[in-house]
N, C-alpha and C. Protein backbone atom coordinates (compact mmCIF):
# COMPACT_ATOMS: atom_id res chain seq x y z
N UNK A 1 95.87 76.40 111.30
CA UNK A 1 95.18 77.66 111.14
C UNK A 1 95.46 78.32 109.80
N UNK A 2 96.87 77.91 109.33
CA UNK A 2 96.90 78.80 108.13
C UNK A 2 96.17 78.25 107.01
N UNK A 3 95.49 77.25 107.14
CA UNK A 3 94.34 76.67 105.94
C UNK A 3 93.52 77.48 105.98
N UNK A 4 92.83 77.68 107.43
CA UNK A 4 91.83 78.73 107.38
C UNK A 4 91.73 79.97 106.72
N UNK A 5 90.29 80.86 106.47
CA UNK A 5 90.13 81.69 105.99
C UNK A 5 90.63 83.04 106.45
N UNK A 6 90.78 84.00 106.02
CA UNK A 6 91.21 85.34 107.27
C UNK A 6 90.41 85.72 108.05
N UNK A 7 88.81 85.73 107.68
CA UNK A 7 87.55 86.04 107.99
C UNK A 7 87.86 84.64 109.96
N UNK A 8 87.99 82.92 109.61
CA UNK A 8 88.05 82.53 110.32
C UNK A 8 89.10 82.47 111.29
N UNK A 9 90.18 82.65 111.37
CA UNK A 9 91.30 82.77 111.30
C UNK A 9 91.27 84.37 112.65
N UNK A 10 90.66 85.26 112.29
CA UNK A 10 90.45 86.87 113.33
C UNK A 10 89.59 86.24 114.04
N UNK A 11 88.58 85.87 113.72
CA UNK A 11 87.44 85.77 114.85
C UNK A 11 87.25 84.12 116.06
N UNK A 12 88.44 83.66 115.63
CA UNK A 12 88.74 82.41 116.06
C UNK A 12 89.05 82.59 117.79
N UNK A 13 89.76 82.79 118.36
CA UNK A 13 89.54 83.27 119.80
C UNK A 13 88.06 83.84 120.41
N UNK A 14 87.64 84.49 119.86
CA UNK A 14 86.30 85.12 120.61
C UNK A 14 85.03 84.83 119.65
N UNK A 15 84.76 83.59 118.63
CA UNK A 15 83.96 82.98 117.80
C UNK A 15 82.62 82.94 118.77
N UNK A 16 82.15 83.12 120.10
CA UNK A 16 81.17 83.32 120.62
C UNK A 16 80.28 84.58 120.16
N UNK A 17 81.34 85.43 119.93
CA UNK A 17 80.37 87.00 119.53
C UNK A 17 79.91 86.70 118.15
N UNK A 18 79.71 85.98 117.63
CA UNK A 18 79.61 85.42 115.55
C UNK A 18 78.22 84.58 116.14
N UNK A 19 77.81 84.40 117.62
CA UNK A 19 77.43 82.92 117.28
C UNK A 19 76.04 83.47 118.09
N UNK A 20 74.48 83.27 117.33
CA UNK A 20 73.51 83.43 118.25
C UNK A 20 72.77 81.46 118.76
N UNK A 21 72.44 81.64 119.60
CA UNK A 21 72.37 80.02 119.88
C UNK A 21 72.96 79.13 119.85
N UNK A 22 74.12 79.16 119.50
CA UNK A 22 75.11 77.94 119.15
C UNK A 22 75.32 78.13 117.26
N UNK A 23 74.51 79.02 116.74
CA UNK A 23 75.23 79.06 115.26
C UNK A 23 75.80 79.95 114.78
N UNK A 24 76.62 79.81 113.91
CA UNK A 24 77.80 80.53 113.58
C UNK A 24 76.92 81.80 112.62
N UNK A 25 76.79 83.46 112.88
CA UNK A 25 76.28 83.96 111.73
C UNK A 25 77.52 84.27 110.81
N UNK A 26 77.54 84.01 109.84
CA UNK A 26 78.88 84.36 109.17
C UNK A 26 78.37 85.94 108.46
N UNK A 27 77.62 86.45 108.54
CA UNK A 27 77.94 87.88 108.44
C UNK A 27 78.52 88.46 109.97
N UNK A 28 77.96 87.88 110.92
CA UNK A 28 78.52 88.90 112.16
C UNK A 28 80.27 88.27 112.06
N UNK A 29 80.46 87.28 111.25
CA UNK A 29 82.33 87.13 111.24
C UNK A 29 82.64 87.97 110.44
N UNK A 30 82.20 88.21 109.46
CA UNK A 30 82.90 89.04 108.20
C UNK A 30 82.62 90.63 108.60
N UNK A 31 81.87 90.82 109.13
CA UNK A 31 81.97 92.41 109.66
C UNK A 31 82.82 92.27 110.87
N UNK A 32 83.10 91.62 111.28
CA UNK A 32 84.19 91.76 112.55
C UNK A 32 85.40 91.49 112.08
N UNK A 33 85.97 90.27 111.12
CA UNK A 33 87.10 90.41 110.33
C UNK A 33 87.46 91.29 109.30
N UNK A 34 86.31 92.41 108.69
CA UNK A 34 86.85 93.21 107.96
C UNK A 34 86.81 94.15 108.18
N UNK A 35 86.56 94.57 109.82
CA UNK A 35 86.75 95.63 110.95
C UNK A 35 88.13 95.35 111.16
N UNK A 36 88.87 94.58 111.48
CA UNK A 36 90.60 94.20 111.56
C UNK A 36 91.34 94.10 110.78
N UNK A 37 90.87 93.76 109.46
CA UNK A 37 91.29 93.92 108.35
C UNK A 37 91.65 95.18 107.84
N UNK A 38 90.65 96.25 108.06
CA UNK A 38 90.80 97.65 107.29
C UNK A 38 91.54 98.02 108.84
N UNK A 39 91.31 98.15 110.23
CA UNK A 39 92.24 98.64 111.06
C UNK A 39 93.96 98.12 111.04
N UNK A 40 94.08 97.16 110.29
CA UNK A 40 95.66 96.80 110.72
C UNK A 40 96.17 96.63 109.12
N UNK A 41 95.36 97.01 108.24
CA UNK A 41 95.37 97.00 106.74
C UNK A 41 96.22 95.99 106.28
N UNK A 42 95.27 94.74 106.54
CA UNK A 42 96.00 93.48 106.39
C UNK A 42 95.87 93.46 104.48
N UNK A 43 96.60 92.94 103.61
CA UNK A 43 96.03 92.88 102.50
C UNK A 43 96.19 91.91 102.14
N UNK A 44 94.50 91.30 101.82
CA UNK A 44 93.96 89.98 101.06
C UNK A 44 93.33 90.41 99.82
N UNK A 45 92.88 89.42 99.06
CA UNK A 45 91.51 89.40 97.90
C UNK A 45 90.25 89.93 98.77
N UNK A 46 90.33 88.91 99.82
CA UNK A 46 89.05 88.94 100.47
C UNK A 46 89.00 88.44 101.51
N UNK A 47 87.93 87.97 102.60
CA UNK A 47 87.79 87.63 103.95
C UNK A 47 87.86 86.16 103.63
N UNK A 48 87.80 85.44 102.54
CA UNK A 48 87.74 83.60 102.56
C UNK A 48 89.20 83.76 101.86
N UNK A 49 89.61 84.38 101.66
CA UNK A 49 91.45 84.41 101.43
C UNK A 49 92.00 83.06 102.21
N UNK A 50 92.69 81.98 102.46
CA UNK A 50 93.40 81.38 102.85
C UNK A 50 94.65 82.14 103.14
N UNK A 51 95.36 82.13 104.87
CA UNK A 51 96.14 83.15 105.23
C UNK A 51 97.58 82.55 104.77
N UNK A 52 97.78 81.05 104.27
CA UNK A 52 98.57 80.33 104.02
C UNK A 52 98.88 80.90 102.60
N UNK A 53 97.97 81.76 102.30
CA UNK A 53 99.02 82.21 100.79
C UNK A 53 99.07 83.92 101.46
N UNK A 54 98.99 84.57 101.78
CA UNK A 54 99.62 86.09 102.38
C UNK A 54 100.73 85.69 102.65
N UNK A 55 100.90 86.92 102.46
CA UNK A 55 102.58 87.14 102.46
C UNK A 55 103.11 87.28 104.28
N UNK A 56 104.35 87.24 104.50
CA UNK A 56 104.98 86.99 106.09
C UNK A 56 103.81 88.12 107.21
N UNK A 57 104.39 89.10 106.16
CA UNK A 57 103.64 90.03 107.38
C UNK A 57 101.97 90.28 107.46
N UNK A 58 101.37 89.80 106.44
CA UNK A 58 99.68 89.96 106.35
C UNK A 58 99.49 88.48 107.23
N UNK A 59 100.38 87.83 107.51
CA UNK A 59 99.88 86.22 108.10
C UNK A 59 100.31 86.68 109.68
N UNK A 60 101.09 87.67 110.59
CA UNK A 60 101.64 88.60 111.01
C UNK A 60 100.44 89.45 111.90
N UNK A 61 99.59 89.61 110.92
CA UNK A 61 98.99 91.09 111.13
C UNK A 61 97.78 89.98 111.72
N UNK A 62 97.50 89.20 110.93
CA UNK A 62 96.25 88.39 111.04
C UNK A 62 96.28 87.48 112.56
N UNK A 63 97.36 87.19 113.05
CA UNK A 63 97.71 86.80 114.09
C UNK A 63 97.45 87.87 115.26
N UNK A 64 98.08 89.07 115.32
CA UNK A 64 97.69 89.75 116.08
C UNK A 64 95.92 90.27 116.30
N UNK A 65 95.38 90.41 115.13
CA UNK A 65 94.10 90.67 114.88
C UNK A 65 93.10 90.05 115.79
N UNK A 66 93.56 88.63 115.87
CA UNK A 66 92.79 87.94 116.80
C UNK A 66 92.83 88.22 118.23
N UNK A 67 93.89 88.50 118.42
CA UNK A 67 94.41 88.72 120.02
C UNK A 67 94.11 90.10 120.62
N UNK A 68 93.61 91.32 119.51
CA UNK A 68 92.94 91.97 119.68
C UNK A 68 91.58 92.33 119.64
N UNK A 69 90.72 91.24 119.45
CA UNK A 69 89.69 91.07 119.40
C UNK A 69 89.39 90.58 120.68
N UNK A 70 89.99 89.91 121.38
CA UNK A 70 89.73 89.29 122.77
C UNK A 70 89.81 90.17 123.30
N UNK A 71 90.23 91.57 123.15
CA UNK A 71 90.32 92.53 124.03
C UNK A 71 91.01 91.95 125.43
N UNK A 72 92.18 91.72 125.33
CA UNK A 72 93.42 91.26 126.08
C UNK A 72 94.04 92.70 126.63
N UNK A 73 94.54 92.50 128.15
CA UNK A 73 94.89 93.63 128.61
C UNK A 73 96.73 93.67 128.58
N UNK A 74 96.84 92.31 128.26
CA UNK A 74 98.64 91.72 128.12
C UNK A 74 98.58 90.95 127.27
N UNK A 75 100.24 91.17 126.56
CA UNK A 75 100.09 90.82 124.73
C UNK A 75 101.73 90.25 125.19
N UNK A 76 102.45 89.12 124.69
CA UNK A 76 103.26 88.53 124.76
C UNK A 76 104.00 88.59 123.40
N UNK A 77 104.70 89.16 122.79
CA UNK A 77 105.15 89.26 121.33
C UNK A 77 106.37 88.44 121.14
N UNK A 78 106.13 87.32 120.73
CA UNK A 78 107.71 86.99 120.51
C UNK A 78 108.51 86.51 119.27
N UNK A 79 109.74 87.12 118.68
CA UNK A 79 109.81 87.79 117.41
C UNK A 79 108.36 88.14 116.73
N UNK A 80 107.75 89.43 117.09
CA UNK A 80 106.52 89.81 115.94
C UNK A 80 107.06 90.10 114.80
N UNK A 81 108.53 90.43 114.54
CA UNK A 81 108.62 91.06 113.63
C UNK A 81 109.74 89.93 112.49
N UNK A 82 110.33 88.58 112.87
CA UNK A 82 110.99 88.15 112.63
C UNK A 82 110.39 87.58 110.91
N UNK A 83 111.34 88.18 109.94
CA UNK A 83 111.25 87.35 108.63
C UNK A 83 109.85 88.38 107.34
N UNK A 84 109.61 89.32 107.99
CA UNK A 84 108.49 90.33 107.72
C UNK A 84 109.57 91.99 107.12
N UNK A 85 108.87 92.23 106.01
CA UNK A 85 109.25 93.52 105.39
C UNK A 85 109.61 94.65 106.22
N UNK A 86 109.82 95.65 105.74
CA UNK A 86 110.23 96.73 106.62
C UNK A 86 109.27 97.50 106.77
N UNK A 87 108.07 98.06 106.21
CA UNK A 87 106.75 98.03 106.16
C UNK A 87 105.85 97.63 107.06
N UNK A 88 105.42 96.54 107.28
CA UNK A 88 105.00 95.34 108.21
C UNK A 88 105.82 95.85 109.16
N UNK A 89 107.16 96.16 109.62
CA UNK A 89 107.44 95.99 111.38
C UNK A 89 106.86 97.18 111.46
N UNK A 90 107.68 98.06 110.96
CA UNK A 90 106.84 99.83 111.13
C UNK A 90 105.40 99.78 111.71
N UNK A 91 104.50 98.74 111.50
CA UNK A 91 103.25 99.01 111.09
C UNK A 91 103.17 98.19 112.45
N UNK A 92 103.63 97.02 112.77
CA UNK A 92 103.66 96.14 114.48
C UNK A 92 104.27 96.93 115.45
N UNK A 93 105.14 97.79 115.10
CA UNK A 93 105.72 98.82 116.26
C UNK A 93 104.79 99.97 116.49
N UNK A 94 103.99 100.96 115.56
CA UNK A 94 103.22 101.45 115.84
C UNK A 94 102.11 100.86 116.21
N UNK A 95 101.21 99.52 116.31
CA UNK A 95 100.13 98.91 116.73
C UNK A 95 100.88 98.45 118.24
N UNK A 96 102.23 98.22 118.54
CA UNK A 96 102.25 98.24 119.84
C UNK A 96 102.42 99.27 120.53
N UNK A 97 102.63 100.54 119.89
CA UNK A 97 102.91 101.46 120.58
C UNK A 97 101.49 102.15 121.12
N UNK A 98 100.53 101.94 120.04
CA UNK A 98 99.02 102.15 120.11
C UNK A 98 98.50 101.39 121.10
N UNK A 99 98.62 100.22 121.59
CA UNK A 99 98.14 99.00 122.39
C UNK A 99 98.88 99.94 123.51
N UNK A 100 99.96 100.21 124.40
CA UNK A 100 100.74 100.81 125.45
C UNK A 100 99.93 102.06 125.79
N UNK A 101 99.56 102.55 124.70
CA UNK A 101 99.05 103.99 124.92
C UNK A 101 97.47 104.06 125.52
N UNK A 102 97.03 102.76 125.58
CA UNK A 102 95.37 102.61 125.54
C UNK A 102 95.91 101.81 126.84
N UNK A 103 96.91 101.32 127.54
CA UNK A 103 96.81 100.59 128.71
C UNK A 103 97.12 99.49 128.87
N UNK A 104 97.58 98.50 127.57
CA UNK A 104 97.91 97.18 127.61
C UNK A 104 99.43 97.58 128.14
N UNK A 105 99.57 95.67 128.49
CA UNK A 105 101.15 95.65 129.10
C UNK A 105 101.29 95.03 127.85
N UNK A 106 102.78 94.57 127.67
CA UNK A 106 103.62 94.17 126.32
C UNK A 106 105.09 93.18 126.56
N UNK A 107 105.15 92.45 126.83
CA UNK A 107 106.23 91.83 126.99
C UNK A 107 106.83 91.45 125.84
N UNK A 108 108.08 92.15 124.89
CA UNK A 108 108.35 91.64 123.55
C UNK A 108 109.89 90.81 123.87
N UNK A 109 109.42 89.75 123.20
CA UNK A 109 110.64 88.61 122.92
C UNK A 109 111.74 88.70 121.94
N UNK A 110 112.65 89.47 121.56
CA UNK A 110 112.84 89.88 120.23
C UNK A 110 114.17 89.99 120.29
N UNK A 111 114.95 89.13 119.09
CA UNK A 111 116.75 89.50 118.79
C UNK A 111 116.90 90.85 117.50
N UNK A 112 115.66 91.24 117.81
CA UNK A 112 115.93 93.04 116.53
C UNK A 112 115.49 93.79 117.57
N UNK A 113 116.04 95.10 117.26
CA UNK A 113 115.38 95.91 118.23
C UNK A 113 115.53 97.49 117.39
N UNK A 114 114.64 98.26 117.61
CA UNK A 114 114.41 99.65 116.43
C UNK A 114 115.28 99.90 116.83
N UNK A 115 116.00 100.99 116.09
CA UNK A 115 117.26 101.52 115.74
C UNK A 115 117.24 102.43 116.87
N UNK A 116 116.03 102.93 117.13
CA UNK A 116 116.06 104.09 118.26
C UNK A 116 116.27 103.32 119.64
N UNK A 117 116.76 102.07 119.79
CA UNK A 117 116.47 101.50 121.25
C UNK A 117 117.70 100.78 121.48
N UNK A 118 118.53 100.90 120.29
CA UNK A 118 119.85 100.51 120.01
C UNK A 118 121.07 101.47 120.04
């Protein structure tokens, strides 16, 4: 996956909503990946970005992106935050805290834990 584009890469789980008849519209991908893009302010060049060159936490963000697109009611996190800036977790702790607040469950897997929970 990390060959893939960011554009392919978000819309990869739920690639049915991109697709009328069986073909792919690649504008309905790129308005849906740069709907996740500007919400989780992933930062690329662009939507054909290869996620294999972003940095820990934009490859991070892009992972979750997808899993929120499926509109999933339970999210399994395990280390989300492992090897990623201090920036980037801030930014996965408030998107899970946002996900809890709208009704998802959250099961996080994790040997860090915020300072406030410590």
């Amino acid at each position: 996956m990390l060959k893939l584009s960011v554009a392919e890469n978000v819309t990869l789980p739920f690639l049915d909503r991109c697709c009328r008849r069986g073909i792919l519209r690649r504008s309905e991908e790129n308005a849906v990946a740069a709907g996740y893009m500007q919400q989780l302010q992933i930062k690329a060049r662009n939507l054909a970005q290869r996620v294999l060159v972003l940095s820990g936490g934009n490859q991070q963000k892009v992972v979750l992106s997808k899993w929120l697109g499926s509109k999933a009611k339970v999210f399994i996190f395990d280390e989300p935050t492992r090897g990623i800036d201090v920036g980037a977790k801030v930014e996965i702790y408030e998107l899970m805290n946002r996900l809890t607040a709208e009704g998802a469950a959250i099961l996080m897997i994790s040997s860090e834990l915020p300072r406030s929970w410590a």
